[in-house]
C-alpha atoms as a PDB file:
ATOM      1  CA  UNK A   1       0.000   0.000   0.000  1.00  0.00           C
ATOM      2  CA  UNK A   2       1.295   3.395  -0.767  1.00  0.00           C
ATOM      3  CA  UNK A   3       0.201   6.464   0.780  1.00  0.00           C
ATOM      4  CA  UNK A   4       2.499   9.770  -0.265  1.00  0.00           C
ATOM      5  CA  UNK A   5       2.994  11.963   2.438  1.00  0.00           C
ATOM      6  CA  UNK A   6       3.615  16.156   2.240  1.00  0.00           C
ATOM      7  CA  UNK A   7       6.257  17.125   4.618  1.00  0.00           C
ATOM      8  CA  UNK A   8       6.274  20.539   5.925  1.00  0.00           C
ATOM      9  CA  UNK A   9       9.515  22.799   5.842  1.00  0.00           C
ATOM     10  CA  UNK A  10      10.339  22.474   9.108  1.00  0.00           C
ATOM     11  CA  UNK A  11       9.905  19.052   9.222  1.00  0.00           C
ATOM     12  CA  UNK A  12      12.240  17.879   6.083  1.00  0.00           C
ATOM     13  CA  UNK A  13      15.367  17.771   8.037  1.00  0.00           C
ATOM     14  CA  UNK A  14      13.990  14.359   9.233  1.00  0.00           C
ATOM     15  CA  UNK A  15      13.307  13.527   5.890  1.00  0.00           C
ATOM     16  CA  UNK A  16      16.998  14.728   3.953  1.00  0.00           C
ATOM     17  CA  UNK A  17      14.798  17.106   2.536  1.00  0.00           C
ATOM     18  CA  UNK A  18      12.199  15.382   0.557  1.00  0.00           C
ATOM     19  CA  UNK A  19       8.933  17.759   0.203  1.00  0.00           C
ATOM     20  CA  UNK A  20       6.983  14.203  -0.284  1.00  0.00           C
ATOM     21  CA  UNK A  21       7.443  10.699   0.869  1.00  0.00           C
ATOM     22  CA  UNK A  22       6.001   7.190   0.258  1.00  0.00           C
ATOM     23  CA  UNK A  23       4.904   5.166   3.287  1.00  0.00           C
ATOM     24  CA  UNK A  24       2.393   2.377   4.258  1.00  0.00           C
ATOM     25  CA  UNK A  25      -0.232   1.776   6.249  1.00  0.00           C
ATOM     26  CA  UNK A  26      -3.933   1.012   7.334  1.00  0.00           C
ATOM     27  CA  UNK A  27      -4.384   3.918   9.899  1.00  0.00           C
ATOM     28  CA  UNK A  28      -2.602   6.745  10.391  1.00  0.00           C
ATOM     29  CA  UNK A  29      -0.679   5.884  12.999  1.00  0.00           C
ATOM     30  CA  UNK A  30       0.507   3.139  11.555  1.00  0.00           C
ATOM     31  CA  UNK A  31       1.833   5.656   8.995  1.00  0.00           C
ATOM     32  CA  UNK A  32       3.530   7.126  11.334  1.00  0.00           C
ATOM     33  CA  UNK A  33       5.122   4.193  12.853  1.00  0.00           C
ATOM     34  CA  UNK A  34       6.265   3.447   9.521  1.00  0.00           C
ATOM     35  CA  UNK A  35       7.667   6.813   7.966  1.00  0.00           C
ATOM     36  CA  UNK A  36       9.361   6.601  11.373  1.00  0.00           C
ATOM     37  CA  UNK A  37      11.108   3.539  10.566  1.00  0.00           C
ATOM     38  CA  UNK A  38      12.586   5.363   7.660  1.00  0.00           C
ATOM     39  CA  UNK A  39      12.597   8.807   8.968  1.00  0.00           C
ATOM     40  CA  UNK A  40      13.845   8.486  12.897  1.00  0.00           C
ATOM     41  CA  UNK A  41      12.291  11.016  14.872  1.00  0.00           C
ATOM     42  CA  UNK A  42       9.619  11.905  12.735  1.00  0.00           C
ATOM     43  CA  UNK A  43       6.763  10.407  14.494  1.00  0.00           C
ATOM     44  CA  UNK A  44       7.792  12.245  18.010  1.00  0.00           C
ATOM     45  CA  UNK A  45       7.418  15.746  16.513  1.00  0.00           C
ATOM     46  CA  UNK A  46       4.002  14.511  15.335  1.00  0.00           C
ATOM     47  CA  UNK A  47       2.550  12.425  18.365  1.00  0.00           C
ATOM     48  CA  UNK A  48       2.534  13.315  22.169  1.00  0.00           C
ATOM     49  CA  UNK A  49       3.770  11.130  24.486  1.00  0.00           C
ATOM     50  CA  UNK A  50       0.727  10.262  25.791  1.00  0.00           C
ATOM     51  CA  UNK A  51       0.165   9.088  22.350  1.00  0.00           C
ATOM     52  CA  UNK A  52      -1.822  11.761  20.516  1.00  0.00           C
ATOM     53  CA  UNK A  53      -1.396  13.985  17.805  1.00  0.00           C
ATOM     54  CA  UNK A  54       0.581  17.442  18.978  1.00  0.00           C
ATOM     55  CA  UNK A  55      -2.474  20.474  18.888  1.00  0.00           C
ATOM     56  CA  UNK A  56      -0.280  22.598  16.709  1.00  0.00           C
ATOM     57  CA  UNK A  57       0.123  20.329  14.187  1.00  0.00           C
ATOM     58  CA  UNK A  58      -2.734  19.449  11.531  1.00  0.00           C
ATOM     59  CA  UNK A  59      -3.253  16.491   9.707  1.00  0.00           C
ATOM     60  CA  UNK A  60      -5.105  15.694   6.505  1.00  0.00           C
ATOM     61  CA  UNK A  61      -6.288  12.614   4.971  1.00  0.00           C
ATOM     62  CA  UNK A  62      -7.033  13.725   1.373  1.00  0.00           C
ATOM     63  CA  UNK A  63      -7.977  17.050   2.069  1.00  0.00           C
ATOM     64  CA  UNK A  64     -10.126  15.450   5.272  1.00  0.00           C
ATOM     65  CA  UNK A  65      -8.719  16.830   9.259  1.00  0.00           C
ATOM     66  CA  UNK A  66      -8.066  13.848  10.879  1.00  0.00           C
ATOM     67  CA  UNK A  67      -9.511  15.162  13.971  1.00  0.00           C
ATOM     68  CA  UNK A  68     -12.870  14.236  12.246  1.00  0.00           C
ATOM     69  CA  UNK A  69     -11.533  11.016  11.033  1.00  0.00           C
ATOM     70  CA  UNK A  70     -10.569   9.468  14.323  1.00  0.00           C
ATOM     71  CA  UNK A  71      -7.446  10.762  14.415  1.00  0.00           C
ATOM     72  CA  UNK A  72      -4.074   8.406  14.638  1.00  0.00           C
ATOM     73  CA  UNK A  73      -7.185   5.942  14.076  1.00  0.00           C
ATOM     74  CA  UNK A  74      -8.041   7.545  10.920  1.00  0.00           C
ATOM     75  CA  UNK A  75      -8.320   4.804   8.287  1.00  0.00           C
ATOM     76  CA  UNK A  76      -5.822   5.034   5.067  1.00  0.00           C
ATOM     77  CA  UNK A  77      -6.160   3.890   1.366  1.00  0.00           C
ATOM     78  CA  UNK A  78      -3.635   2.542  -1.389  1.00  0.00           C
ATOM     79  CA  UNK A  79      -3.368   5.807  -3.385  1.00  0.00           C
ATOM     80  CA  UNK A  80      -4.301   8.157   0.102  1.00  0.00           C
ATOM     81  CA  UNK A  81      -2.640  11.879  -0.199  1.00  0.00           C
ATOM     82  CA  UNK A  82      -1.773  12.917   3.638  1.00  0.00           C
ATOM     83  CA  UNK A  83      -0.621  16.287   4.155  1.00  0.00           C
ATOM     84  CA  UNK A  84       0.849  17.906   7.938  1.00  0.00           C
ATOM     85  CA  UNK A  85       0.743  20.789   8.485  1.00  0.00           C
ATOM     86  CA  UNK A  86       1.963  23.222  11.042  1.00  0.00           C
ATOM     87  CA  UNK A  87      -0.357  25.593  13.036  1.00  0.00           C
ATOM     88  CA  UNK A  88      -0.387  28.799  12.120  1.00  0.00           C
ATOM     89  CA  UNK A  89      -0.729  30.528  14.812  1.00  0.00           C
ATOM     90  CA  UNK A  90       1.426  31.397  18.344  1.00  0.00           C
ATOM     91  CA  UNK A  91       1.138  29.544  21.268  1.00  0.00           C
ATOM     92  CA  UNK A  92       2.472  26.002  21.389  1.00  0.00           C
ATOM     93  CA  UNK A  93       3.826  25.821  17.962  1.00  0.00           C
ATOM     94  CA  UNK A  94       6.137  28.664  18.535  1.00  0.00           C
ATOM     95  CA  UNK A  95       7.544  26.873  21.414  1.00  0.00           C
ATOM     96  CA  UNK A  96       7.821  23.262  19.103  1.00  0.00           C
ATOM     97  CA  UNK A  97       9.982  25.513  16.278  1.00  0.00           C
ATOM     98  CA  UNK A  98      12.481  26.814  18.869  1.00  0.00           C
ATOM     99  CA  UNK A  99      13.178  22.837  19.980  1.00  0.00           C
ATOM    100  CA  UNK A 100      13.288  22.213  16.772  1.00  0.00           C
ATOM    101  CA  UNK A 101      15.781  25.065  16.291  1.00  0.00           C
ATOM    102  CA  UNK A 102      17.777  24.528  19.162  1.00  0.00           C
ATOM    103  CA  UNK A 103      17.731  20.745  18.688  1.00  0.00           C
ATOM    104  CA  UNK A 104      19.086  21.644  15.268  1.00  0.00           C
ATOM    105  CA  UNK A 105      21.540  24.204  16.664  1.00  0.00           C
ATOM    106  CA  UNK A 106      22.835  21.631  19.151  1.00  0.00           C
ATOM    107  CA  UNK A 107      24.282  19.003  16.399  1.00  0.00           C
ATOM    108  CA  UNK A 108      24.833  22.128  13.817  1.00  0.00           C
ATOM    109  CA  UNK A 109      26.729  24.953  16.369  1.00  0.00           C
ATOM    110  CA  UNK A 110      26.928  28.102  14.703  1.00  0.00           C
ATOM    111  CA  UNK A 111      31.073  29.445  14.760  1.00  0.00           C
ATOM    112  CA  UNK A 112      31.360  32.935  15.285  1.00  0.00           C
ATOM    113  CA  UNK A 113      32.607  33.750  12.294  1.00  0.00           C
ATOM    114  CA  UNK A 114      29.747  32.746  10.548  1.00  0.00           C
ATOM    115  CA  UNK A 115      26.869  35.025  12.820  1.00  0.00           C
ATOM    116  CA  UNK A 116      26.304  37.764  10.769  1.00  0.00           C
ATOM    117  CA  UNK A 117      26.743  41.235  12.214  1.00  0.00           C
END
């Protein structure tokens, strides 16, 4: 089963880059379980702990909010499009980019000659 996935800008460094990616699955969490396989750490900036997607970040199931779909239970198709996209909006997804920044910062340190003045 393939189901291509849109990644989000500030989600690509967990994919080399790649704006889309093929994975496989028959709900969306098992999606995620399996892009994760492929794309280590993916599924954590997606999912809570608690296991639950993160409030500032939106899912789609071919143009459908998983919220309304039952969420990481949402069933998936061969030939599904699933898009994720950040909130856009202040609040808690402010606070995910700067761990994603500083998570980024801390295995990519910035020299001094190379902050610009």
């Amino acid at each position: 089963m393939a189901i291509e996935v849109r990644i989000p800008t500030i989600l690509r460094t967990y994919t080399g880059g790649a704006k889309v990616v093929e994975g496989a699955g028959d709900t969306l969490g098992d999606l995620l379980t399996d892009l994760d396989s492929r794309h280590g750490g993916l599924r954590a900036r997606l999912v809570t702990d608690a296991g639950a997607l993160h409030r500032f970040v939106n899912v789609y199931v071919n143009d459908e909010d998983v919220r309304f779909l039952g969420a990481l239970d949402a069933k998936l198709n061969d030939g599904d499009s699933v898009t994720i996209l950040p909130a856009v909006a202040g609040g808690a997804f402010g606070f995910a980019a700067a761990a994603a920044i500083a998570s980024h910062s801390a295995s990519h340190p910035v020299t001094p000659h190379a902050v610009a003045r």
